[in-house]
PDB file of N, CA and C in Angstrom:
ATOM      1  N   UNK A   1       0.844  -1.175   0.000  1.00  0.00           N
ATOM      2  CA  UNK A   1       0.000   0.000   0.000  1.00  0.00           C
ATOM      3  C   UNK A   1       0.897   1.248   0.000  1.00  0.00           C
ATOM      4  N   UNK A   2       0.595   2.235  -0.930  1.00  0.00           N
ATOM      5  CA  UNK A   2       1.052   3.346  -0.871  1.00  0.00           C
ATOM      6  C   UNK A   2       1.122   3.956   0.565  1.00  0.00           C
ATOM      7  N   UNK A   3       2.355   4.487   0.913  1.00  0.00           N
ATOM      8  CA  UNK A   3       2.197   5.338   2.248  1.00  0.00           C
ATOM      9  C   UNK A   3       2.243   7.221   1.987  1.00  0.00           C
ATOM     10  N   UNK A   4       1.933   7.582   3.399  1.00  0.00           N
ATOM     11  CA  UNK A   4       1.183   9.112   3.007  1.00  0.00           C
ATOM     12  C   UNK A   4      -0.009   9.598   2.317  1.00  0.00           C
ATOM     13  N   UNK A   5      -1.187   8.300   1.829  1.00  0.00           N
ATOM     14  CA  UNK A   5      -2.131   8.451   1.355  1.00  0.00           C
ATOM     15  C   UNK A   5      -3.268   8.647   2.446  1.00  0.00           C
ATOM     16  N   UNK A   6      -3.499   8.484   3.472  1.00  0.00           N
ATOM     17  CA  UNK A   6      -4.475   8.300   4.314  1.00  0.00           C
ATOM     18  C   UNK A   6      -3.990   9.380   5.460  1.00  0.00           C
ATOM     19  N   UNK A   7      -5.307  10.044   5.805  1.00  0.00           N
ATOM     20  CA  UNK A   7      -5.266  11.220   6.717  1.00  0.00           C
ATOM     21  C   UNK A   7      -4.849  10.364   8.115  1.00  0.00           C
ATOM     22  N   UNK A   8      -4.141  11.091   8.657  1.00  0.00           N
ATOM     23  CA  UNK A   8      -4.174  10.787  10.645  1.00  0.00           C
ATOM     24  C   UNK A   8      -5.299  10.852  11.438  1.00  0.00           C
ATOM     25  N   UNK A   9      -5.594   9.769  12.034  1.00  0.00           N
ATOM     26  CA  UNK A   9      -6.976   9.768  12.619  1.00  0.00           C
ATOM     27  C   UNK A   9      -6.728   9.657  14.061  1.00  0.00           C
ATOM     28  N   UNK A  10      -7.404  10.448  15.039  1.00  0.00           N
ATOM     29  CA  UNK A  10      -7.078  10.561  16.226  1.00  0.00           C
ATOM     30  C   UNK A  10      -8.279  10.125  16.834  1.00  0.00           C
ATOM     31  N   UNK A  11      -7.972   9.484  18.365  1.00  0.00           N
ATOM     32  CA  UNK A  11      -9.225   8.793  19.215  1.00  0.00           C
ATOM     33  C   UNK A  11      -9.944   9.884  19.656  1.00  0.00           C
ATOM     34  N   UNK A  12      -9.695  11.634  20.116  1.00  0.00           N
ATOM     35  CA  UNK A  12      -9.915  12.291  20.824  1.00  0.00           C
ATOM     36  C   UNK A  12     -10.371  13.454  20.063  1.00  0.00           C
ATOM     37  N   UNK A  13     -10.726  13.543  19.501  1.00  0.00           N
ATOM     38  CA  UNK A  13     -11.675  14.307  18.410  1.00  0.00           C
ATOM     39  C   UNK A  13     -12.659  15.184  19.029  1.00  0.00           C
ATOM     40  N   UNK A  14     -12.839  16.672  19.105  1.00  0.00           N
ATOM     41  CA  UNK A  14     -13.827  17.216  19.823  1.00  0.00           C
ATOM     42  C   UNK A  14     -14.574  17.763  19.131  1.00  0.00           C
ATOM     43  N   UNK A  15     -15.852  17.339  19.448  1.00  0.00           N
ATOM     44  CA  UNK A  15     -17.311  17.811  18.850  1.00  0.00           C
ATOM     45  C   UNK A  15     -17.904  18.746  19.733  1.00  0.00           C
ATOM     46  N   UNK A  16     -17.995  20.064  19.005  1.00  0.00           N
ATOM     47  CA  UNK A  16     -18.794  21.052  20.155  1.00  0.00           C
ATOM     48  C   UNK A  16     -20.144  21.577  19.363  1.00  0.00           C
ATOM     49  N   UNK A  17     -21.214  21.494  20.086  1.00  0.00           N
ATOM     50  CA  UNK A  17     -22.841  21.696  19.537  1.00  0.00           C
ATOM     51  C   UNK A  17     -22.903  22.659  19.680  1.00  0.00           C
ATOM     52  N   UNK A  18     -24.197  23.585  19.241  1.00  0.00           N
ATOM     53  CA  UNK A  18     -24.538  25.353  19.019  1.00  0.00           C
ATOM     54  C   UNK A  18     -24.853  25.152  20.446  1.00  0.00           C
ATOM     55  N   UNK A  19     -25.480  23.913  21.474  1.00  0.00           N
ATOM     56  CA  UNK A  19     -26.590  24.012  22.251  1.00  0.00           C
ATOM     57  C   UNK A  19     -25.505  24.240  22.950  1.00  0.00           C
ATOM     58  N   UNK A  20     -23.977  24.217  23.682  1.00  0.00           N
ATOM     59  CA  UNK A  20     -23.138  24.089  24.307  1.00  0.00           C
ATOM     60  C   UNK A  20     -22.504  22.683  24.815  1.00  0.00           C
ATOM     61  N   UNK A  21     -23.321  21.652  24.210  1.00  0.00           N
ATOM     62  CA  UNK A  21     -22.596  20.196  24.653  1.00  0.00           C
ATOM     63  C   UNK A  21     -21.672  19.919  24.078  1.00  0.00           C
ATOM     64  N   UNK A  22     -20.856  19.263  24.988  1.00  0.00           N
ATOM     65  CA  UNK A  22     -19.300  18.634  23.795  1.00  0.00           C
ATOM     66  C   UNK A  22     -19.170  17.407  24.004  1.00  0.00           C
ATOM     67  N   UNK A  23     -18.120  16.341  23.637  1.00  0.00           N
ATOM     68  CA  UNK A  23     -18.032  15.331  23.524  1.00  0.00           C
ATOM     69  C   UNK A  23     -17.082  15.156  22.603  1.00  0.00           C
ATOM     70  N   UNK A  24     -16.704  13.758  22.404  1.00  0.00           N
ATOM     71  CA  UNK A  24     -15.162  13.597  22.155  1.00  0.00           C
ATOM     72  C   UNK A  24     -15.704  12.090  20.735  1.00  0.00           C
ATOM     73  N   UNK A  25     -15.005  12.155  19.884  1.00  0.00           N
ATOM     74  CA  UNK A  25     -14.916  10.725  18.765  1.00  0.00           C
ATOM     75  C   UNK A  25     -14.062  10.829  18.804  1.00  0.00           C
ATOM     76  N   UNK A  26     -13.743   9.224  17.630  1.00  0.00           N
ATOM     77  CA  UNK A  26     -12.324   9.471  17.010  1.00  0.00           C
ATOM     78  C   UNK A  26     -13.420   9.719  15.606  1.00  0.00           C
ATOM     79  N   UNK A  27     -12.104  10.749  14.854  1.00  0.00           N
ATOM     80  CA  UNK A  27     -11.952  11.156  13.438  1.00  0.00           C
ATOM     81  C   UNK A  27     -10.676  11.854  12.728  1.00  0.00           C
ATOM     82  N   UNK A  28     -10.771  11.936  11.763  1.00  0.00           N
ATOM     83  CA  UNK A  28      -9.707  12.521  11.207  1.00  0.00           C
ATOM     84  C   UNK A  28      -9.575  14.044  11.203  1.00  0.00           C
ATOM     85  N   UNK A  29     -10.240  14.655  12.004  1.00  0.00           N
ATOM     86  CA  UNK A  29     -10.195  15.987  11.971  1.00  0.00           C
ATOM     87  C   UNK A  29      -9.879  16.183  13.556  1.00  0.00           C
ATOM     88  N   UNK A  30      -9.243  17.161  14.046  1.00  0.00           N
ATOM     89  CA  UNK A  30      -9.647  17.516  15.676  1.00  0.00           C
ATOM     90  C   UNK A  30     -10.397  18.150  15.968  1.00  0.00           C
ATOM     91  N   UNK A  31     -10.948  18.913  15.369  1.00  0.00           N
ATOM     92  CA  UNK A  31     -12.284  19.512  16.251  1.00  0.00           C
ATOM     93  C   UNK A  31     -13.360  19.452  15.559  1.00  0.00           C
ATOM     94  N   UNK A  32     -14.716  19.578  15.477  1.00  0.00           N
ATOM     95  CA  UNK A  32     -15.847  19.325  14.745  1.00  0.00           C
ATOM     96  C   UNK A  32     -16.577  19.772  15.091  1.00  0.00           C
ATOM     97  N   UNK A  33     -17.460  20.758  14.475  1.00  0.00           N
ATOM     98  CA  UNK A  33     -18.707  21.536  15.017  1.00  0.00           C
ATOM     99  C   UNK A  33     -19.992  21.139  14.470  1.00  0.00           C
ATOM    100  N   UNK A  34     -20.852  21.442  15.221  1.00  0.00           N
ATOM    101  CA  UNK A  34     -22.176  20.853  14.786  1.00  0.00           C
ATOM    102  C   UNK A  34     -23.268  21.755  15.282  1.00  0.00           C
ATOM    103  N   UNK A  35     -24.160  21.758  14.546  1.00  0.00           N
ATOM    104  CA  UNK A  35     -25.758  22.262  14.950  1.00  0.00           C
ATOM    105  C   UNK A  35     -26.744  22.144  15.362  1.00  0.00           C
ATOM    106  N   UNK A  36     -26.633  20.569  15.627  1.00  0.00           N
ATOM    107  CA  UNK A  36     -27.714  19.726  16.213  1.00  0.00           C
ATOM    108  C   UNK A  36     -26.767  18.375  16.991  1.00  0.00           C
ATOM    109  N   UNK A  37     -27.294  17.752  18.107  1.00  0.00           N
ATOM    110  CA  UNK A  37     -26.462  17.081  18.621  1.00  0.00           C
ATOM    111  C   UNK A  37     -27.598  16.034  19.096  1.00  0.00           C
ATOM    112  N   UNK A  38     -27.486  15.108  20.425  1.00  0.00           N
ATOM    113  CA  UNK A  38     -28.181  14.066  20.233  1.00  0.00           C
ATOM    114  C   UNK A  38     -28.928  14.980  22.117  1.00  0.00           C
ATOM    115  N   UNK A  39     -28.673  15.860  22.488  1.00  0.00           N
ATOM    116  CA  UNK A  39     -28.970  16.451  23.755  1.00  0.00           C
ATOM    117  C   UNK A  39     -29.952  17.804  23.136  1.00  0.00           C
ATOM    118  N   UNK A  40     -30.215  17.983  21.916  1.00  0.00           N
ATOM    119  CA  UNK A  40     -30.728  19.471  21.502  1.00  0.00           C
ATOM    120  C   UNK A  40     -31.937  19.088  20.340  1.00  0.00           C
ATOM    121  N   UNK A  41     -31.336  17.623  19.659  1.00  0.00           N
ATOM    122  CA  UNK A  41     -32.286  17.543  18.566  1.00  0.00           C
ATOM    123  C   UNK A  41     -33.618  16.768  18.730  1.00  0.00           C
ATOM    124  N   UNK A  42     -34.669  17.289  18.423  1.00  0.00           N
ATOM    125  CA  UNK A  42     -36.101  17.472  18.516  1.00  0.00           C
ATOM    126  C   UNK A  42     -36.163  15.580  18.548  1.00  0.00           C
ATOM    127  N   UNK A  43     -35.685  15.225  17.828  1.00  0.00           N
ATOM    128  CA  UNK A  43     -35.918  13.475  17.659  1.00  0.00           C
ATOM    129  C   UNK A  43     -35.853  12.607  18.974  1.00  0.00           C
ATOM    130  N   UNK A  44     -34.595  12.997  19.780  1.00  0.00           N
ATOM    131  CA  UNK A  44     -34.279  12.384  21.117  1.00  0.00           C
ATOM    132  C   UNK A  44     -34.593  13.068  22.092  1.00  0.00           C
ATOM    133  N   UNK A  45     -35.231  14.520  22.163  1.00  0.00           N
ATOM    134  CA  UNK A  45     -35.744  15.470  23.173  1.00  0.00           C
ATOM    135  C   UNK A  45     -36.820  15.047  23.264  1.00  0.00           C
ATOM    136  N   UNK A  46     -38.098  14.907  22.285  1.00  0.00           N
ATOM    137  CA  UNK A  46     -39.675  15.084  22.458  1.00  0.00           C
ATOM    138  C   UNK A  46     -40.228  16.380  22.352  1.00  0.00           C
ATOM    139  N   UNK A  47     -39.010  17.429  22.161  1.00  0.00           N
ATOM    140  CA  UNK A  47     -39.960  18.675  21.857  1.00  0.00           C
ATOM    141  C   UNK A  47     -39.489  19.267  20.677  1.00  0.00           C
ATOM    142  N   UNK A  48     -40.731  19.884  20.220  1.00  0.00           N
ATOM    143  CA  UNK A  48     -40.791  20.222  19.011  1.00  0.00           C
ATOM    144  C   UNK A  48     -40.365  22.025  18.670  1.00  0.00           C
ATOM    145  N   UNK A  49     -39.063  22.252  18.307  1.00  0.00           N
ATOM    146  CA  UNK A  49     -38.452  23.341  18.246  1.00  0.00           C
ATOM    147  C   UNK A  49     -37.768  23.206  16.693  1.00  0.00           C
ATOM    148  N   UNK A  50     -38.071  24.770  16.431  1.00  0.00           N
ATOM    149  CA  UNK A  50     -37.373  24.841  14.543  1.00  0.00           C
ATOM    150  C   UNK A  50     -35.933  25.192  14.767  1.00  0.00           C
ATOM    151  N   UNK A  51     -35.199  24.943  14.484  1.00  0.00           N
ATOM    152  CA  UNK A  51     -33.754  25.438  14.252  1.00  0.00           C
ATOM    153  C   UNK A  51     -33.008  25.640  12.614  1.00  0.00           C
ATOM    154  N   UNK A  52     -33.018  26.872  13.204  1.00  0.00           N
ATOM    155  CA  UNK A  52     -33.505  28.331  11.607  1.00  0.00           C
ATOM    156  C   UNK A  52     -32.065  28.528  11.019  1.00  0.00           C
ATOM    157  N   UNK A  53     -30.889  28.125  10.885  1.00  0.00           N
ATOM    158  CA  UNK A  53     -29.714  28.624  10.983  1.00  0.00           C
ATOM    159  C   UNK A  53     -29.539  29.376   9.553  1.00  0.00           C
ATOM    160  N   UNK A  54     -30.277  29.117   8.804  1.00  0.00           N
ATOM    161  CA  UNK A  54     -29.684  30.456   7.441  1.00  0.00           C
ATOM    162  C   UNK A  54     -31.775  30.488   6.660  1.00  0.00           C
ATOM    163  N   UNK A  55     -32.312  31.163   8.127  1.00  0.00           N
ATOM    164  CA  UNK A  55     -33.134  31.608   7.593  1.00  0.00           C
ATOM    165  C   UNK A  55     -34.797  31.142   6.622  1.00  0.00           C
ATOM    166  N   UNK A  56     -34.294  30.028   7.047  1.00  0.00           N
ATOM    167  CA  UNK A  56     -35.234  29.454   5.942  1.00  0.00           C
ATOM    168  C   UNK A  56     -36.670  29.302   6.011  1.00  0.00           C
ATOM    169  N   UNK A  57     -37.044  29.243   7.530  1.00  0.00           N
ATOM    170  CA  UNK A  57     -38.315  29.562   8.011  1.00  0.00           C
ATOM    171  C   UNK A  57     -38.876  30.730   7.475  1.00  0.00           C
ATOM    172  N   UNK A  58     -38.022  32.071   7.951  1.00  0.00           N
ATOM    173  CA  UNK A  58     -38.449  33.190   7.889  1.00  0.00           C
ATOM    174  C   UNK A  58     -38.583  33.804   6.315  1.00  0.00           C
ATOM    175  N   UNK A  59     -37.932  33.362   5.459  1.00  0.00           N
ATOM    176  CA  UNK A  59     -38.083  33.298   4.280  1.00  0.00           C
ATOM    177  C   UNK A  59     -39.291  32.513   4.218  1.00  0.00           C
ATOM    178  N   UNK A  60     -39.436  31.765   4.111  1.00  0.00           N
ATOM    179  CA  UNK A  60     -40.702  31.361   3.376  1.00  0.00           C
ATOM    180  C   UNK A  60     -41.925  32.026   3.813  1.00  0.00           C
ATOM    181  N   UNK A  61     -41.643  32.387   5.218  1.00  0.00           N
ATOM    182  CA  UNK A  61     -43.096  33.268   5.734  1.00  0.00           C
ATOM    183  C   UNK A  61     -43.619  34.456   5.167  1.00  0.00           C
ATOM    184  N   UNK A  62     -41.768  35.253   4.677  1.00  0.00           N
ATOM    185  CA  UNK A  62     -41.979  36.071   3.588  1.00  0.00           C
ATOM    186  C   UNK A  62     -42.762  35.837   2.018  1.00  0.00           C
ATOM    187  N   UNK A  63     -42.379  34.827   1.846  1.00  0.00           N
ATOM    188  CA  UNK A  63     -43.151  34.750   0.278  1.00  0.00           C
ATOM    189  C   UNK A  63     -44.269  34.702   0.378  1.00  0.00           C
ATOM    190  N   UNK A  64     -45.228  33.516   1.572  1.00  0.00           N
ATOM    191  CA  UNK A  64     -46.066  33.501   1.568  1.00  0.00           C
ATOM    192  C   UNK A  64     -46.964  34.529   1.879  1.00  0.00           C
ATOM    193  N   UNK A  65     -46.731  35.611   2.995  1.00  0.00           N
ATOM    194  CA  UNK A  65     -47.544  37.023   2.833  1.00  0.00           C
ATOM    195  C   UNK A  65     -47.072  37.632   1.623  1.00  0.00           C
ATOM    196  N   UNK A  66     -46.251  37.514   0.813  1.00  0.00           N
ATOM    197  CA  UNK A  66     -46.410  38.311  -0.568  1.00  0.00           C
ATOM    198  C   UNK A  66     -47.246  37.722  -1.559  1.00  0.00           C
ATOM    199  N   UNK A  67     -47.811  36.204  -1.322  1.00  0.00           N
ATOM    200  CA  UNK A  67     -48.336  35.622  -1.979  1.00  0.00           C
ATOM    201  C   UNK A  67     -49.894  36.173  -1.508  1.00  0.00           C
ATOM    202  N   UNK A  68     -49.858  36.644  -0.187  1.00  0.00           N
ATOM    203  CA  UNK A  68     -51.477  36.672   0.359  1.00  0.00           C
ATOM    204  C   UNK A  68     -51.859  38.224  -0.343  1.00  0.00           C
ATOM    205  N   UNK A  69     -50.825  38.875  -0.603  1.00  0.00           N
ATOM    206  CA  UNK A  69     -51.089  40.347  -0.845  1.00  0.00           C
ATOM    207  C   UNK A  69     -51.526  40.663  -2.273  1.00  0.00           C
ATOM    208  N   UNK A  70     -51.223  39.309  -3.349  1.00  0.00           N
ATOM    209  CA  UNK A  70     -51.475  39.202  -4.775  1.00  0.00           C
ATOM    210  C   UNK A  70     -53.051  38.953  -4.899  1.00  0.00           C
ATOM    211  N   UNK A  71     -53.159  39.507  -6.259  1.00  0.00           N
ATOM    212  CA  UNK A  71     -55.095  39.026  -6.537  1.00  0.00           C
ATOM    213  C   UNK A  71     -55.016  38.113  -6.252  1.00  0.00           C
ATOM    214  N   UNK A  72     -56.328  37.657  -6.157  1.00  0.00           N
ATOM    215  CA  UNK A  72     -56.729  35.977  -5.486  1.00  0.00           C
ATOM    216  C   UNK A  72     -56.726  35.485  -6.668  1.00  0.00           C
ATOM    217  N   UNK A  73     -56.235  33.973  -6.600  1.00  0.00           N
ATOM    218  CA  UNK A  73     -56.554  33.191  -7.925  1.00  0.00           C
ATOM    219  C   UNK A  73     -57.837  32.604  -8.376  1.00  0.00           C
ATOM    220  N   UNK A  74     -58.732  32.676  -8.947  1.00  0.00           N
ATOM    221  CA  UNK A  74     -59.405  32.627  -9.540  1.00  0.00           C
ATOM    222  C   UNK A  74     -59.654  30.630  -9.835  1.00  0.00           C
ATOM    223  N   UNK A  75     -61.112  30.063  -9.830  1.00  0.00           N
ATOM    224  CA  UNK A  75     -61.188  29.017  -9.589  1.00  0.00           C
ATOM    225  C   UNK A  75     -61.609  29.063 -11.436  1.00  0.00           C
ATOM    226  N   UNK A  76     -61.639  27.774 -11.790  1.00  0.00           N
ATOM    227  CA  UNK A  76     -61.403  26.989 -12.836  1.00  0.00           C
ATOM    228  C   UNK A  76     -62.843  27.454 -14.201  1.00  0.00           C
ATOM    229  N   UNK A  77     -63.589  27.924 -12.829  1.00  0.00           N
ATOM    230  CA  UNK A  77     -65.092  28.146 -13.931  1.00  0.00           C
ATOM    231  C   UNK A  77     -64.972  29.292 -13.873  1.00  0.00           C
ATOM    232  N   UNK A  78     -64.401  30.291 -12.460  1.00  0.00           N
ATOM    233  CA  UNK A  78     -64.810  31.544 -12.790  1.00  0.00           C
ATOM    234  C   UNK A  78     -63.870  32.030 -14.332  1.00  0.00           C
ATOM    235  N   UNK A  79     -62.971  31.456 -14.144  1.00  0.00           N
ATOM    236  CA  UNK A  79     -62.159  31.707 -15.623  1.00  0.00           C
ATOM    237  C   UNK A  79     -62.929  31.680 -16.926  1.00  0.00           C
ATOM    238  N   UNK A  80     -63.898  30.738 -16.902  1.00  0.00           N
ATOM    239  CA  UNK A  80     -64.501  29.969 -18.070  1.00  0.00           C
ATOM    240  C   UNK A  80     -65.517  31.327 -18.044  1.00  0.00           C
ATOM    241  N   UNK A  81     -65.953  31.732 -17.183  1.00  0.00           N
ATOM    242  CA  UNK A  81     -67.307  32.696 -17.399  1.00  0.00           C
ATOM    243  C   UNK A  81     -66.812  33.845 -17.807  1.00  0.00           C
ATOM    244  N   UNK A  82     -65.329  34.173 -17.111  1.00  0.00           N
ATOM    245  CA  UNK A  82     -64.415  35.443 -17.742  1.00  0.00           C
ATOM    246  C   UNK A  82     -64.291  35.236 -19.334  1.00  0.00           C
ATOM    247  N   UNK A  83     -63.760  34.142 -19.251  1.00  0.00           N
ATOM    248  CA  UNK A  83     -63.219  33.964 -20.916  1.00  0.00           C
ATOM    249  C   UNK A  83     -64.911  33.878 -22.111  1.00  0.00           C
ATOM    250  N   UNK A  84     -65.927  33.363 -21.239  1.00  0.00           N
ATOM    251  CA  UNK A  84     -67.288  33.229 -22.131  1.00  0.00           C
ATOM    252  C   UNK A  84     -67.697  34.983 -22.303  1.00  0.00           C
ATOM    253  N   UNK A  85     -66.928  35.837 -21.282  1.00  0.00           N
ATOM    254  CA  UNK A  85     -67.848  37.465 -21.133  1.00  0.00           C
ATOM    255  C   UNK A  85     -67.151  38.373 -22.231  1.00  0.00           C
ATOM    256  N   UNK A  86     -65.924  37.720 -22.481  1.00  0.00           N
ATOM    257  CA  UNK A  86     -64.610  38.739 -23.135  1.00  0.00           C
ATOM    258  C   UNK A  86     -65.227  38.209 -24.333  1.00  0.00           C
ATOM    259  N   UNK A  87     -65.276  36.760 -24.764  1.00  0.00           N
ATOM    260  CA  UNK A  87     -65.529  36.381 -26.520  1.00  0.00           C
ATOM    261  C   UNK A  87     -67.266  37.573 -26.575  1.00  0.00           C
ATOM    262  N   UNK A  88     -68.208  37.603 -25.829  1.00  0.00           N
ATOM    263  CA  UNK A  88     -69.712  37.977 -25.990  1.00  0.00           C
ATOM    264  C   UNK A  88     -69.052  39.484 -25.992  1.00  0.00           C
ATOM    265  N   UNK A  89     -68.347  40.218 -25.478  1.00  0.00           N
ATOM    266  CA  UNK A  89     -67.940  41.593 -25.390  1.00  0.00           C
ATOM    267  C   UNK A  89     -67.634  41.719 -26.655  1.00  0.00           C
ATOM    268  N   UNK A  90     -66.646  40.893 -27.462  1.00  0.00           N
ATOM    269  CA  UNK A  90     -65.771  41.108 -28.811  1.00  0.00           C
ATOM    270  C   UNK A  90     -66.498  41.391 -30.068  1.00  0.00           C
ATOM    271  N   UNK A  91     -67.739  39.775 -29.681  1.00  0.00           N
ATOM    272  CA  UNK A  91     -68.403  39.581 -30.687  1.00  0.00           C
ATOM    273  C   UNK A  91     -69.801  40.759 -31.003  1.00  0.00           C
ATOM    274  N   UNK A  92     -70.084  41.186 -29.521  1.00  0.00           N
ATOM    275  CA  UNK A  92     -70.790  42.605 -29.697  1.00  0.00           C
ATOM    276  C   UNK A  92     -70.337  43.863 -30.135  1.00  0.00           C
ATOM    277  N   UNK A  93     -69.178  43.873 -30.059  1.00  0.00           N
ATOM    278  CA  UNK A  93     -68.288  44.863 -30.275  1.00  0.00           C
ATOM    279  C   UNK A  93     -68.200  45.166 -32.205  1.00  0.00           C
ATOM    280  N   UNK A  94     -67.682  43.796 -32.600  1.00  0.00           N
ATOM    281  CA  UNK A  94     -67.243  43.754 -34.251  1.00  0.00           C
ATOM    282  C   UNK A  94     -69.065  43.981 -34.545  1.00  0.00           C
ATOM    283  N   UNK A  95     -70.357  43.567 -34.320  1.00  0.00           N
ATOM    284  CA  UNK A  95     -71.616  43.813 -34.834  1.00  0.00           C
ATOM    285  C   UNK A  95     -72.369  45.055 -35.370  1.00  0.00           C
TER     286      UNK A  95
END
């Protein structure tokens, strides 16, 4: 086997969470950060909390009130009665 191909892997590896817990692996890196851990995340807690880190909640809450602020969309017939009023407008119109 080629040597110098494979990273150094250490037993003592520190993992530190946003929530403040740390804890130790082995990996090939020494320190390791994380955002969710097994003391913070909703799966092994039982409670149900969003964790927003680039926004993504709050974005979408945005689109959706820009979506509430647009004309209303229009259901499938009222279209049909629009589109039946515009041809009867045209055709009165050219008479």
């Amino acid at each position: 086997m080629k040597q110098g191909t494979h990273p150094k892997y250490t037993n003592d590896a520190v993992v530190t969470c946003t929530c403040g817990n740390t804890f130790t692996v082995g990996s090939t890196m020494p320190a390791i950060r994380t955002d969710l851990c097994s003391s913070c995340h909703p799966f092994y807690t039982g409670k149900q909390n969003f964790i927003d880190t680039a926004r993504r909640i709050e974005k979408f809450q945005d689109k959706a009130a820009k979506l509430d602020t647009k004309a209303p969309v229009r259901t499938k017939a009222a279209k049909e009665v629009a589109r039946k009023q515009s041809r009867a407008d045209k055709t009165a119109a050219g008479k």
